[in-house]
N, C-alpha and C. Protein backbone atom coordinates (compact mmCIF):
# COMPACT_ATOMS: atom_id res chain seq x y z
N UNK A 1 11.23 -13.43 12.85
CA UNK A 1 11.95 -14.42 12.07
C UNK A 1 12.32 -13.88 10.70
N UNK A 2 11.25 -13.44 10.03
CA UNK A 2 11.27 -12.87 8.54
C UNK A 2 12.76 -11.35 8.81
N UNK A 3 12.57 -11.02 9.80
CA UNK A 3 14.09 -9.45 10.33
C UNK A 3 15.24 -10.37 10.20
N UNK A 4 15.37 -11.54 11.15
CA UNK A 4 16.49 -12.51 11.32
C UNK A 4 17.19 -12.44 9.73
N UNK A 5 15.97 -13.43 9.12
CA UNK A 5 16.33 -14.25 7.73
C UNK A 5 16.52 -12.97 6.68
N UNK A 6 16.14 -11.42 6.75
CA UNK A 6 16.39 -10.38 6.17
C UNK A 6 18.39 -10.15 6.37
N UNK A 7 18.45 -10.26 7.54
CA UNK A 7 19.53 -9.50 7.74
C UNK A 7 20.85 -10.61 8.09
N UNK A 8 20.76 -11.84 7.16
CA UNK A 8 21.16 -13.32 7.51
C UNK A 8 21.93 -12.70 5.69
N UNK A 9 22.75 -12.06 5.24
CA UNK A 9 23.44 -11.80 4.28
C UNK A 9 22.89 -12.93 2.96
N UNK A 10 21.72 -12.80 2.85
CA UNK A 10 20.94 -12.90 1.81
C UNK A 10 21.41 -12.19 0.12
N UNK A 11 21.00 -12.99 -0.97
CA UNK A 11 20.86 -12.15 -2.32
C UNK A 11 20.45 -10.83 -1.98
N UNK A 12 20.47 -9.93 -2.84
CA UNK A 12 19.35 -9.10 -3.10
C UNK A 12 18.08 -9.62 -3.26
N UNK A 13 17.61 -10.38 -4.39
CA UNK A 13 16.55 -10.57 -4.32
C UNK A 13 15.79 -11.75 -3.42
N UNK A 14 16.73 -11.87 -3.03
CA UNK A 14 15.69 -12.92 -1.58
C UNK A 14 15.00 -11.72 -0.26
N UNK A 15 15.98 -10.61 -0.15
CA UNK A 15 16.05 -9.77 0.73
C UNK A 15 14.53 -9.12 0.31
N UNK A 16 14.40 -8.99 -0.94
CA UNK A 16 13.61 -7.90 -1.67
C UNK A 16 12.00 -8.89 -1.09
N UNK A 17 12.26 -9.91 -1.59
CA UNK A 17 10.65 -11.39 -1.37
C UNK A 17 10.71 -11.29 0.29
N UNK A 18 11.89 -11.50 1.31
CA UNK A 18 11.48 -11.30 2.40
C UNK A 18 10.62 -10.04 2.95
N UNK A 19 11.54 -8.29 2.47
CA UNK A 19 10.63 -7.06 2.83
C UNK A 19 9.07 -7.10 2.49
N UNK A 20 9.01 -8.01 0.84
CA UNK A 20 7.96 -8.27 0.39
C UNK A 20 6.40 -8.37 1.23
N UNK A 21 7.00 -9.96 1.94
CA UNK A 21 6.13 -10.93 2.79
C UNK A 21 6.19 -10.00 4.13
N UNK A 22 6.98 -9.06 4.55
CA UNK A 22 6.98 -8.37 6.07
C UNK A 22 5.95 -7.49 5.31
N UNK A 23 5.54 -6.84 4.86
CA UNK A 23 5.12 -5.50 4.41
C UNK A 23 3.72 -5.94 4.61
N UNK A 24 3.25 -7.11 3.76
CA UNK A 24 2.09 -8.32 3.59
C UNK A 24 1.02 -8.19 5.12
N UNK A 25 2.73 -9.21 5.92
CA UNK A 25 2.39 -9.35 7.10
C UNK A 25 1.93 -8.20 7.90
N UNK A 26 3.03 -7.03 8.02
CA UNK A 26 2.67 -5.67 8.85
C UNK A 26 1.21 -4.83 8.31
N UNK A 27 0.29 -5.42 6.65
CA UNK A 27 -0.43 -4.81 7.03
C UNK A 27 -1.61 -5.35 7.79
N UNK A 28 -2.03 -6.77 7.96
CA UNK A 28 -2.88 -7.66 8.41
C UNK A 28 -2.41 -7.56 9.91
N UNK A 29 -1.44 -7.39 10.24
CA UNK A 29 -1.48 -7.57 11.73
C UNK A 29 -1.81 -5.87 11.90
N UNK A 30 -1.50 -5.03 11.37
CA UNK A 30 -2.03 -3.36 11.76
C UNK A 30 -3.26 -3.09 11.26
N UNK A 31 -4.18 -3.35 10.80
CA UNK A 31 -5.53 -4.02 10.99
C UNK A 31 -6.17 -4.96 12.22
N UNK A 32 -5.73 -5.64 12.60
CA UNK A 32 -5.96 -6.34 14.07
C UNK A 32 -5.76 -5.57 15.03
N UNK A 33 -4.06 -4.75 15.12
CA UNK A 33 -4.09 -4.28 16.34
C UNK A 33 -5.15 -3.09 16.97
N UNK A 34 -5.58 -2.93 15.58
CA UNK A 34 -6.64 -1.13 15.46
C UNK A 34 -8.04 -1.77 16.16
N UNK A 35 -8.54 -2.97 15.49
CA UNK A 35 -9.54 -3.61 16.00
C UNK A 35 -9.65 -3.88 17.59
N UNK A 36 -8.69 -4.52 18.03
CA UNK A 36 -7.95 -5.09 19.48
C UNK A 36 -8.29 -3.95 20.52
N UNK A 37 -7.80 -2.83 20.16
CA UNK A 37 -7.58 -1.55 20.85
C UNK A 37 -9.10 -0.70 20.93
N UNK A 38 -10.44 -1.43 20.92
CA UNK A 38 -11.37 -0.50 20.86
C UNK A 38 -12.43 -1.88 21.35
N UNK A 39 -13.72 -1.47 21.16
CA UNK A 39 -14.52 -2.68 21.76
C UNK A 39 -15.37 -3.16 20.65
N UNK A 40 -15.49 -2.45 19.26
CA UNK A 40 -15.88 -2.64 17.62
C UNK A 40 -14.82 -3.24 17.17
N UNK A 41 -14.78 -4.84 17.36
CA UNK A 41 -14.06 -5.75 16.24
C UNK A 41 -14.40 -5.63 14.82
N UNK A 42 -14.89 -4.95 14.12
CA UNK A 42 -15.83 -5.51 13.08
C UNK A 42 -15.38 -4.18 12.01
N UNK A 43 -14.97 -2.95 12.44
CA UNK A 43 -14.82 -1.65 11.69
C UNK A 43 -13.32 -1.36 12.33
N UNK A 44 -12.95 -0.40 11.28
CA UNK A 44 -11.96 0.36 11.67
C UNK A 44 -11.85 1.76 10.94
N UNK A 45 -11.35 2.49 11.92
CA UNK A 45 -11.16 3.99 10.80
C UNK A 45 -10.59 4.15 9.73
N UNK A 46 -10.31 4.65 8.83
CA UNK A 46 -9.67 3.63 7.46
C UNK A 46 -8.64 4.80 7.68
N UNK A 47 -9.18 6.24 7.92
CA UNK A 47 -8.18 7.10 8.08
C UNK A 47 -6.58 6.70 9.17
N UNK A 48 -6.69 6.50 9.76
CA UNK A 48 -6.28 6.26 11.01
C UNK A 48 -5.13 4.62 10.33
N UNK A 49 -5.98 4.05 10.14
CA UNK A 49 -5.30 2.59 9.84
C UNK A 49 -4.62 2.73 8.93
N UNK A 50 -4.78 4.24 7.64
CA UNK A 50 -3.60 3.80 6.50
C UNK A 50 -2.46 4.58 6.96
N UNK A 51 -2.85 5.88 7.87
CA UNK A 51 -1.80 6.58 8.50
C UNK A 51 -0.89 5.78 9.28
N UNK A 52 -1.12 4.62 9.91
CA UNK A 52 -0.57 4.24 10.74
C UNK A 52 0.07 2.95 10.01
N UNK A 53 -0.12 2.33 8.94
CA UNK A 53 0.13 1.38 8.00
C UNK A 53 1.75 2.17 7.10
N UNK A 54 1.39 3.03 6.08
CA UNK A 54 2.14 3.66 5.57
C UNK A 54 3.32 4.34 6.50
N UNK A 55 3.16 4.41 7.96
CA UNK A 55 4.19 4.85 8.48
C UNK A 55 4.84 3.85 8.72
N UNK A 56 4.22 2.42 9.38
CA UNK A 56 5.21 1.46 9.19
C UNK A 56 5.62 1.01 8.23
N UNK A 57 5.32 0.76 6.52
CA UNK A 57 5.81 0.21 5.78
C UNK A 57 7.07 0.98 5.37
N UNK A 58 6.73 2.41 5.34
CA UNK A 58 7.81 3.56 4.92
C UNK A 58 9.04 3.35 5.56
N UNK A 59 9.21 2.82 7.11
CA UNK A 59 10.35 2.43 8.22
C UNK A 59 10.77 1.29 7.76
N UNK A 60 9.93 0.33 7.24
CA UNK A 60 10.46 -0.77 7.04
C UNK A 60 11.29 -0.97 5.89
N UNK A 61 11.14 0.23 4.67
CA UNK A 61 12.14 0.21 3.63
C UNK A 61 12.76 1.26 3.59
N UNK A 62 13.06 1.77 5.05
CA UNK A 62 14.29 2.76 5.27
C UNK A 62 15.82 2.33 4.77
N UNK A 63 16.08 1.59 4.81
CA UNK A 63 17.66 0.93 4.54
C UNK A 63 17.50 1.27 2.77
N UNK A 64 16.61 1.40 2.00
CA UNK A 64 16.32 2.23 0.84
C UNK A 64 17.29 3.12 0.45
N UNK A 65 17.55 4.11 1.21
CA UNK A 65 18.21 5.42 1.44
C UNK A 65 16.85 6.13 0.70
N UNK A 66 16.07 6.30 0.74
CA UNK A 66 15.30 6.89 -0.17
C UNK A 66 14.43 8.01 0.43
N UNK A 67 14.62 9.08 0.83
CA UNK A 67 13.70 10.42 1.72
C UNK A 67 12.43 10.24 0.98
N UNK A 68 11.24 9.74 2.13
CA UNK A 68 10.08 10.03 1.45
C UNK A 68 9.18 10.79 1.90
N UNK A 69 8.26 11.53 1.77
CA UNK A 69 7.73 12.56 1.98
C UNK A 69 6.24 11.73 2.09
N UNK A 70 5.36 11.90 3.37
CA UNK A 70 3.82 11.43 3.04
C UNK A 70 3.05 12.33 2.88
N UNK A 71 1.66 12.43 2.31
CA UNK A 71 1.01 13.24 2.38
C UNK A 71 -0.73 12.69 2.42
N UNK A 72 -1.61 12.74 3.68
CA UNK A 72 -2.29 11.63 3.71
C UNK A 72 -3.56 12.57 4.31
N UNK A 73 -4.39 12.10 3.72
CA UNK A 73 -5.68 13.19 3.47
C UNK A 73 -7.30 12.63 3.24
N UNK A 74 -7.49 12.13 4.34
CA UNK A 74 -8.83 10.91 4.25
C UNK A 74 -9.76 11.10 4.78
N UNK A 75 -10.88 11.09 3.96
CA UNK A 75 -12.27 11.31 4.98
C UNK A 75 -12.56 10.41 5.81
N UNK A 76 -12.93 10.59 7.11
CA UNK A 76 -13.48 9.90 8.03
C UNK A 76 -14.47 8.67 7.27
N UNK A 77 -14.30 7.10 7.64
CA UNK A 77 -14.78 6.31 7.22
C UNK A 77 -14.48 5.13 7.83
N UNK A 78 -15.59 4.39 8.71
CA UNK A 78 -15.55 2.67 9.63
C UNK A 78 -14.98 2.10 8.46
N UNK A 79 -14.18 1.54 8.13
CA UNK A 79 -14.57 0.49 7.17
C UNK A 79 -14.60 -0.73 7.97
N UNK A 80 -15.47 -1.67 7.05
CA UNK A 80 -15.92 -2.97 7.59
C UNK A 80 -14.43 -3.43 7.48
N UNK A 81 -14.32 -5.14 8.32
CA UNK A 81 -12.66 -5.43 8.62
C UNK A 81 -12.74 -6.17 7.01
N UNK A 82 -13.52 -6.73 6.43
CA UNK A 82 -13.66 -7.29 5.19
C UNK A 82 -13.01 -6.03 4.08
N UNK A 83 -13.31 -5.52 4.01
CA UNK A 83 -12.10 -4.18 3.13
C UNK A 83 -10.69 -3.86 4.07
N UNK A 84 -11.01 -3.75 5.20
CA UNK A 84 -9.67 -3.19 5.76
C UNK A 84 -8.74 -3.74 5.24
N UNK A 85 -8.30 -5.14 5.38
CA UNK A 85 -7.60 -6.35 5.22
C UNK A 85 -6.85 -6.01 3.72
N UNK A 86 -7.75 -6.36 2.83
CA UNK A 86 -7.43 -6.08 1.49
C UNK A 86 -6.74 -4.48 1.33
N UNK A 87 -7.63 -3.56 1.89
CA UNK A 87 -7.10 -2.45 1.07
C UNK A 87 -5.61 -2.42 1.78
N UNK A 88 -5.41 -2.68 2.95
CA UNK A 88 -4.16 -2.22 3.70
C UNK A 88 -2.77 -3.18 2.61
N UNK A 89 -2.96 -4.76 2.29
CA UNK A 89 -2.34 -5.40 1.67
C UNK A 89 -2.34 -4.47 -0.52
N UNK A 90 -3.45 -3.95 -0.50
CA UNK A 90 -3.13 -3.13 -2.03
C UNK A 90 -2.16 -1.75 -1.46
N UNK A 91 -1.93 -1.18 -0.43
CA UNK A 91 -1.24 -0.31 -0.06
C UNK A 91 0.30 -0.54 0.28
N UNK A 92 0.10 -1.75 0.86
CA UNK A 92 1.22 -2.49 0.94
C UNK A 92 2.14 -2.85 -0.37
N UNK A 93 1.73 -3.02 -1.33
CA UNK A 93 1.89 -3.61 -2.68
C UNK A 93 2.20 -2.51 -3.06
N UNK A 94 1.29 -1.52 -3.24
CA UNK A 94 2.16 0.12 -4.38
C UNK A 94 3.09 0.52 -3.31
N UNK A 95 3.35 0.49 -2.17
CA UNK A 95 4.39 0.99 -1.49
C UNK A 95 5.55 0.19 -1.74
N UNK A 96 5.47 -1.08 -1.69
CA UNK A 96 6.57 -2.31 -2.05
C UNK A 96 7.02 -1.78 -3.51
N UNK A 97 6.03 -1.52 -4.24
CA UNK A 97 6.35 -1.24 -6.01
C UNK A 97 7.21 -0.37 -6.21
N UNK A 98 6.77 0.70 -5.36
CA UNK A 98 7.41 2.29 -5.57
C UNK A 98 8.67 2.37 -4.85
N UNK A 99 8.92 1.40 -3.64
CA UNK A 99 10.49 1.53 -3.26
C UNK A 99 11.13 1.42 -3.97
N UNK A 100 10.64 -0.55 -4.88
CA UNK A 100 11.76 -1.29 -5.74
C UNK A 100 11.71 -0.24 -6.96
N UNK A 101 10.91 -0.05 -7.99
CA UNK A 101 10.84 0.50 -8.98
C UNK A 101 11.05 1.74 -9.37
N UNK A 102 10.42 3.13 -8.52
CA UNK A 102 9.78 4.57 -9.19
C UNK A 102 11.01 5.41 -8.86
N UNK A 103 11.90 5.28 -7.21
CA UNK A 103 11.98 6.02 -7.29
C UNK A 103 13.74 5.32 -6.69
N UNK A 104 14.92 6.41 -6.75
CA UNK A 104 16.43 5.98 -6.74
C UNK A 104 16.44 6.93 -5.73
N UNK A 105 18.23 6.98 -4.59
CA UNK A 105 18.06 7.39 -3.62
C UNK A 105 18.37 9.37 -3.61
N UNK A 106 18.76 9.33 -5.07
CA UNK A 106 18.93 10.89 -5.05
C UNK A 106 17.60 11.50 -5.58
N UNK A 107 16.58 11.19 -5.24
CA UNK A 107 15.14 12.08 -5.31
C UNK A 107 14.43 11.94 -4.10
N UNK A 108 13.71 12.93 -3.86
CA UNK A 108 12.53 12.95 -2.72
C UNK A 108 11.59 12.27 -3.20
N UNK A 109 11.04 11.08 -2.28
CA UNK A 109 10.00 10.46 -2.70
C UNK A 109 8.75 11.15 -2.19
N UNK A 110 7.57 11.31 -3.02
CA UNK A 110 6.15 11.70 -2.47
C UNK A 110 5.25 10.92 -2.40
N UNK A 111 4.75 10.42 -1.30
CA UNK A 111 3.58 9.69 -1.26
C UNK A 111 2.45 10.39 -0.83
N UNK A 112 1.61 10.35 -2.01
CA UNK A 112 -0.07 11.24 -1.59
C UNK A 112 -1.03 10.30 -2.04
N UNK A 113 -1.78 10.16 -0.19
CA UNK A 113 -2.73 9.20 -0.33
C UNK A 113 -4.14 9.53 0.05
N UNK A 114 -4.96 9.59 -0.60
CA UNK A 114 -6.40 10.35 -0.42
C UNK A 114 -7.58 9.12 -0.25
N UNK A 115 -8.25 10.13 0.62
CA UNK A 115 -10.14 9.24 0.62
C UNK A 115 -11.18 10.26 0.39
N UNK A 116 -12.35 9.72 -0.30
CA UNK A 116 -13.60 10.39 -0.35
C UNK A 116 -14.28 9.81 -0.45
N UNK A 117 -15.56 10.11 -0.21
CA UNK A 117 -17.06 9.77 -0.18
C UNK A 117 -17.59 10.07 -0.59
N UNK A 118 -18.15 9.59 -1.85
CA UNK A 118 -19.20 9.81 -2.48
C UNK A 118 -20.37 8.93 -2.73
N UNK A 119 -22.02 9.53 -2.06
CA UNK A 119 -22.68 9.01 -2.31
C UNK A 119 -22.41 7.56 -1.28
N UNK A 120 -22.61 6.21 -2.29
CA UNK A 120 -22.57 5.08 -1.36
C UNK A 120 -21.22 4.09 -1.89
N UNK A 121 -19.82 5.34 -2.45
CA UNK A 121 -18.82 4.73 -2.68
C UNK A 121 -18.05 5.74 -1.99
N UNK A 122 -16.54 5.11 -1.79
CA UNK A 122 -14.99 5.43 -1.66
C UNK A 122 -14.61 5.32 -1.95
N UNK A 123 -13.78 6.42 -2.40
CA UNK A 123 -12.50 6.48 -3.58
C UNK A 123 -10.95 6.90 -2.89
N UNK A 124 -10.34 5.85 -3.12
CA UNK A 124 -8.89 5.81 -2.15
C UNK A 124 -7.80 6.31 -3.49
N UNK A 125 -7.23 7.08 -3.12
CA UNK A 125 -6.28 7.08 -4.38
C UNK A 125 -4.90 7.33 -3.39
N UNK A 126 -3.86 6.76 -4.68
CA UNK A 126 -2.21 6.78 -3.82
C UNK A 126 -1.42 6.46 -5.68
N UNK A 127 -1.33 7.86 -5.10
CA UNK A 127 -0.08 8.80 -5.59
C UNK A 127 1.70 9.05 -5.28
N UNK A 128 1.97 8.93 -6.38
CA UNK A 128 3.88 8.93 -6.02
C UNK A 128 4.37 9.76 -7.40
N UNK A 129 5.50 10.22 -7.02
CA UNK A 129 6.33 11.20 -8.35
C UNK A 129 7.22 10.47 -8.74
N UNK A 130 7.11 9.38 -8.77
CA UNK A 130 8.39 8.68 -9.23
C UNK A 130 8.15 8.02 -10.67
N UNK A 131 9.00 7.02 -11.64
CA UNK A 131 8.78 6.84 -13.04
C UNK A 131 7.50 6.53 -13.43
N UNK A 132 6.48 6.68 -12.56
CA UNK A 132 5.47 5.50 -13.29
C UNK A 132 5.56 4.25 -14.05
N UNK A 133 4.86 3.84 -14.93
CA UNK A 133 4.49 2.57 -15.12
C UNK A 133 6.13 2.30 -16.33
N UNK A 134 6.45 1.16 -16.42
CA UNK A 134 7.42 1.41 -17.78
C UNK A 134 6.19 1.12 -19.35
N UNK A 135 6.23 2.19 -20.20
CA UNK A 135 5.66 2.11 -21.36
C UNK A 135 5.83 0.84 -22.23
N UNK A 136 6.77 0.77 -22.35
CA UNK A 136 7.14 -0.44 -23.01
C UNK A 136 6.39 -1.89 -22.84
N UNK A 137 6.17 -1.66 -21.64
CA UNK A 137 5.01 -3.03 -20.75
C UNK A 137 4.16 -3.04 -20.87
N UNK A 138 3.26 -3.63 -21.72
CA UNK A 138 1.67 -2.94 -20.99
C UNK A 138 1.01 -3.80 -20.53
N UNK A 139 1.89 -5.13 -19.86
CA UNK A 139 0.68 -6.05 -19.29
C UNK A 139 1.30 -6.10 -18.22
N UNK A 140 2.21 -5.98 -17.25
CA UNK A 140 2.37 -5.60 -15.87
C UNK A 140 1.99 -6.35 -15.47
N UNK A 141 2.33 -7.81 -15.39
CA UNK A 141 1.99 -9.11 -14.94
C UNK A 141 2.70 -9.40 -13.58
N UNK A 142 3.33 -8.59 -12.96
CA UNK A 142 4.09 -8.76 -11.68
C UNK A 142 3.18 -9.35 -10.72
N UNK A 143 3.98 -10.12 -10.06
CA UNK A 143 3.03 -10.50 -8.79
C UNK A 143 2.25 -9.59 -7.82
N UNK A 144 2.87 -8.90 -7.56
CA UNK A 144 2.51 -7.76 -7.01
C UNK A 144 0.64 -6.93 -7.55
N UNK A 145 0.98 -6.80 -9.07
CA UNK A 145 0.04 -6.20 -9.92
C UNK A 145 -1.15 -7.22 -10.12
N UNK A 146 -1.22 -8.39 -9.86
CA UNK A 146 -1.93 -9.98 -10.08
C UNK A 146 -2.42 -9.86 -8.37
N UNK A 147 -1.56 -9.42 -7.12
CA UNK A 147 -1.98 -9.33 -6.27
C UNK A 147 -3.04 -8.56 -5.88
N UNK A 148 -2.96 -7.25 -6.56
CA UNK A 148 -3.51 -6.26 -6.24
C UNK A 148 -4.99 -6.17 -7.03
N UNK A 149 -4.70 -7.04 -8.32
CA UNK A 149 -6.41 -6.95 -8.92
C UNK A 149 -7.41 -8.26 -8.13
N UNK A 150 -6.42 -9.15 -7.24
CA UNK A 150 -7.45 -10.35 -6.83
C UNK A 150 -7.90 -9.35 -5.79
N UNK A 151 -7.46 -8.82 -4.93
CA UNK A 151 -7.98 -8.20 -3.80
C UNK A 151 -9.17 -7.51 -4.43
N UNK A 152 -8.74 -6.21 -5.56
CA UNK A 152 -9.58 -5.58 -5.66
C UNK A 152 -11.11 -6.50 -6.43
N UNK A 153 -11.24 -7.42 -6.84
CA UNK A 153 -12.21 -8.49 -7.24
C UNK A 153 -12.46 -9.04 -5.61
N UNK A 154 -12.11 -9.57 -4.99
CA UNK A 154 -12.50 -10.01 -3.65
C UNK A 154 -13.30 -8.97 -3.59
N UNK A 155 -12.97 -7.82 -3.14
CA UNK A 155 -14.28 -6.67 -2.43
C UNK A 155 -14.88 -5.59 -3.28
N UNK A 156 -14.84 -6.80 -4.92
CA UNK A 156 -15.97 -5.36 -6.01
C UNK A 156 -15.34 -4.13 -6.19
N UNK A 157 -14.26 -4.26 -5.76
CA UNK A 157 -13.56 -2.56 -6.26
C UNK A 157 -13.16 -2.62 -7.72
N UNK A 158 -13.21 -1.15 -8.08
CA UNK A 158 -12.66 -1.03 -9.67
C UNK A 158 -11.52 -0.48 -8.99
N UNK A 159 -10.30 -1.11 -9.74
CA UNK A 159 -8.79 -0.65 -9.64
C UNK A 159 -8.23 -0.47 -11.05
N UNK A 160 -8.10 1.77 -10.83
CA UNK A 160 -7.62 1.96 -11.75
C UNK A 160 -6.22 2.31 -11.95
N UNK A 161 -5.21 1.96 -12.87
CA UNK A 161 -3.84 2.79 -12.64
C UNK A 161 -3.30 4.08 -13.93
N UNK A 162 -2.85 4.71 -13.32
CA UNK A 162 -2.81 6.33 -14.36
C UNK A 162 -0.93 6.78 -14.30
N UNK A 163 -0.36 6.44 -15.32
CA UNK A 163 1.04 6.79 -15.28
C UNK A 163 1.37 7.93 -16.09
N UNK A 164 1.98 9.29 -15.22
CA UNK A 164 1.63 10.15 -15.65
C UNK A 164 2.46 11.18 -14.23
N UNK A 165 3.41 11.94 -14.55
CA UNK A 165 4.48 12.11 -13.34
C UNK A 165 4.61 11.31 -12.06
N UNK A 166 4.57 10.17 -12.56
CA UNK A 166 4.59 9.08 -11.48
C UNK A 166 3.49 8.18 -11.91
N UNK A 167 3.33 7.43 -10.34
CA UNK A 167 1.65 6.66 -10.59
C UNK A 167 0.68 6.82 -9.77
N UNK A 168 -0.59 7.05 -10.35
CA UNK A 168 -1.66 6.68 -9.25
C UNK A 168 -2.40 5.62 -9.49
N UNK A 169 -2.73 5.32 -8.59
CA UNK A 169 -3.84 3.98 -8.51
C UNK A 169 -4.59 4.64 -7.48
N UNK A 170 -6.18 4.09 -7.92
CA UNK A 170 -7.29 4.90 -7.48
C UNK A 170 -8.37 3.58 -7.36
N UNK A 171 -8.65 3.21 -6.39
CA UNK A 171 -9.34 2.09 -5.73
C UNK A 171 -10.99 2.55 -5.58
N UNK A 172 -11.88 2.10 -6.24
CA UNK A 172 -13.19 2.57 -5.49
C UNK A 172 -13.99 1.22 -5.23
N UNK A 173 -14.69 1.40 -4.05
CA UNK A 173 -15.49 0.34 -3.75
C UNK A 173 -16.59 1.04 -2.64
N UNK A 174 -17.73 0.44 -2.53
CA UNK A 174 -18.96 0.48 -2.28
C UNK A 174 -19.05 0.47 -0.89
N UNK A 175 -19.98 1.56 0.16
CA UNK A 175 -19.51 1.43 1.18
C UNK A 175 -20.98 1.53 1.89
C-alpha cells in the first residue's frame, strides 16, 4: 500500500514521510523474517540481519540516483529480539538521514558499518562520507534524531554522533 501511495504522484515531501515509514516498516518485518526462518524466536544474528536490512533499505532509495558503496564488518553476535527491533529501526533512520541529507547524486556514497565485542558490551558503529552534521545546528531536533535517542534509552545504549568527513554514530549497549 505504502509503494501504491509512493508512486500515486505525490509532493516531494509526502514521498520522502512515505520512504520514511517503508524503511521503519522493512526493518521490523526483516527482524521477524530472520526469526521465522530458524527454530530460536528469541535471537538473531545481528551480523546477518544488518547485512540483510541495509541491503534492503539501500534498494529502497534507489530512485535516489545515488551509487552507494557498503562496507559491513560485524562480529558474530545472537542478539536478543528486544535490541534487534530497535537497532535495525536506528539503522533505518541514519540510512533515511544520509539519503535525504549527506550525500547528492554526483558522489559515491560509503556506507561502513561495524560490530565489536567487548567484554559484556557491543559497539555498532555506521559510518558515511557524506556532509555530516550541519554546524550551524547543534540541536538536531529532527524526528528522525528524537527517534533514534528513544530507541537508544529503550535498550540502555549510549548513542554517540561524530561529524567529521561525514557521520558516524556509534551505538553501544550491554550484551
Amino acid at each position: 500500500m505504502l509503494s501504491i501511495q509512493e508512486n500515486d504522484r505525490q509532493l516531494p515531501e509526502t514521498i520522502a514521510v512515505i520512504r520514511d515509514i517503508k524503511a521503519r516498516v522493512t526493518a521490523m518485518s526483516t527482524v521477524h523474517n530472520k526469526l521465522y526462518d530458524k527454530s530460536d524466536f528469541e535471537h538473531t544474528e545481528l551480523g546477518s540481519y544488518v547485512d540483510e536490512l541495509v541491503e534492503l533499505l539501500l534498494n529502497m532509495h534507489k530512485s535516489q540516483q545515488i551509487a552507494w558503496v557498503k562496507k559491513i564488518n560485524m562480529e558474530p553476535h545472537q542478539a536478543d529480539l528486544t535490541y534487534s527491533i530497535p537497532l535495525g529501526l536506528i539503522i533505518a533512520e541514519i540510512i533515511s538521514n544520509a539519503v535525504k541529507y549527506a550525500f547528492t547524486p554526483d558522489k559515491t556514497a560509503i556506507l561502513e558499518i561495524s560490530g565489536k565485542k567487548t567484554e559484556n558490551r557491543y559497539v555498532l558503529v555506521v559510518k558515511d562520507n557524506g556532509d555530516g552534521l550541519d554546524k550551524t545546528n547543534s540541536t538536531h531536533t529532527g524526528l528522525g534524531f528524537l527517534l533514534m535517542d528513544i530507541l537508544c534509552k529503550q535498550i540502555d545504549a549510549k548513542l554517540e554522533r561524530r561529524s567529521s568527513g561525514g557521520l558516524e554514530t556509534t551505538i553501544t549497549f550491554t550484551i
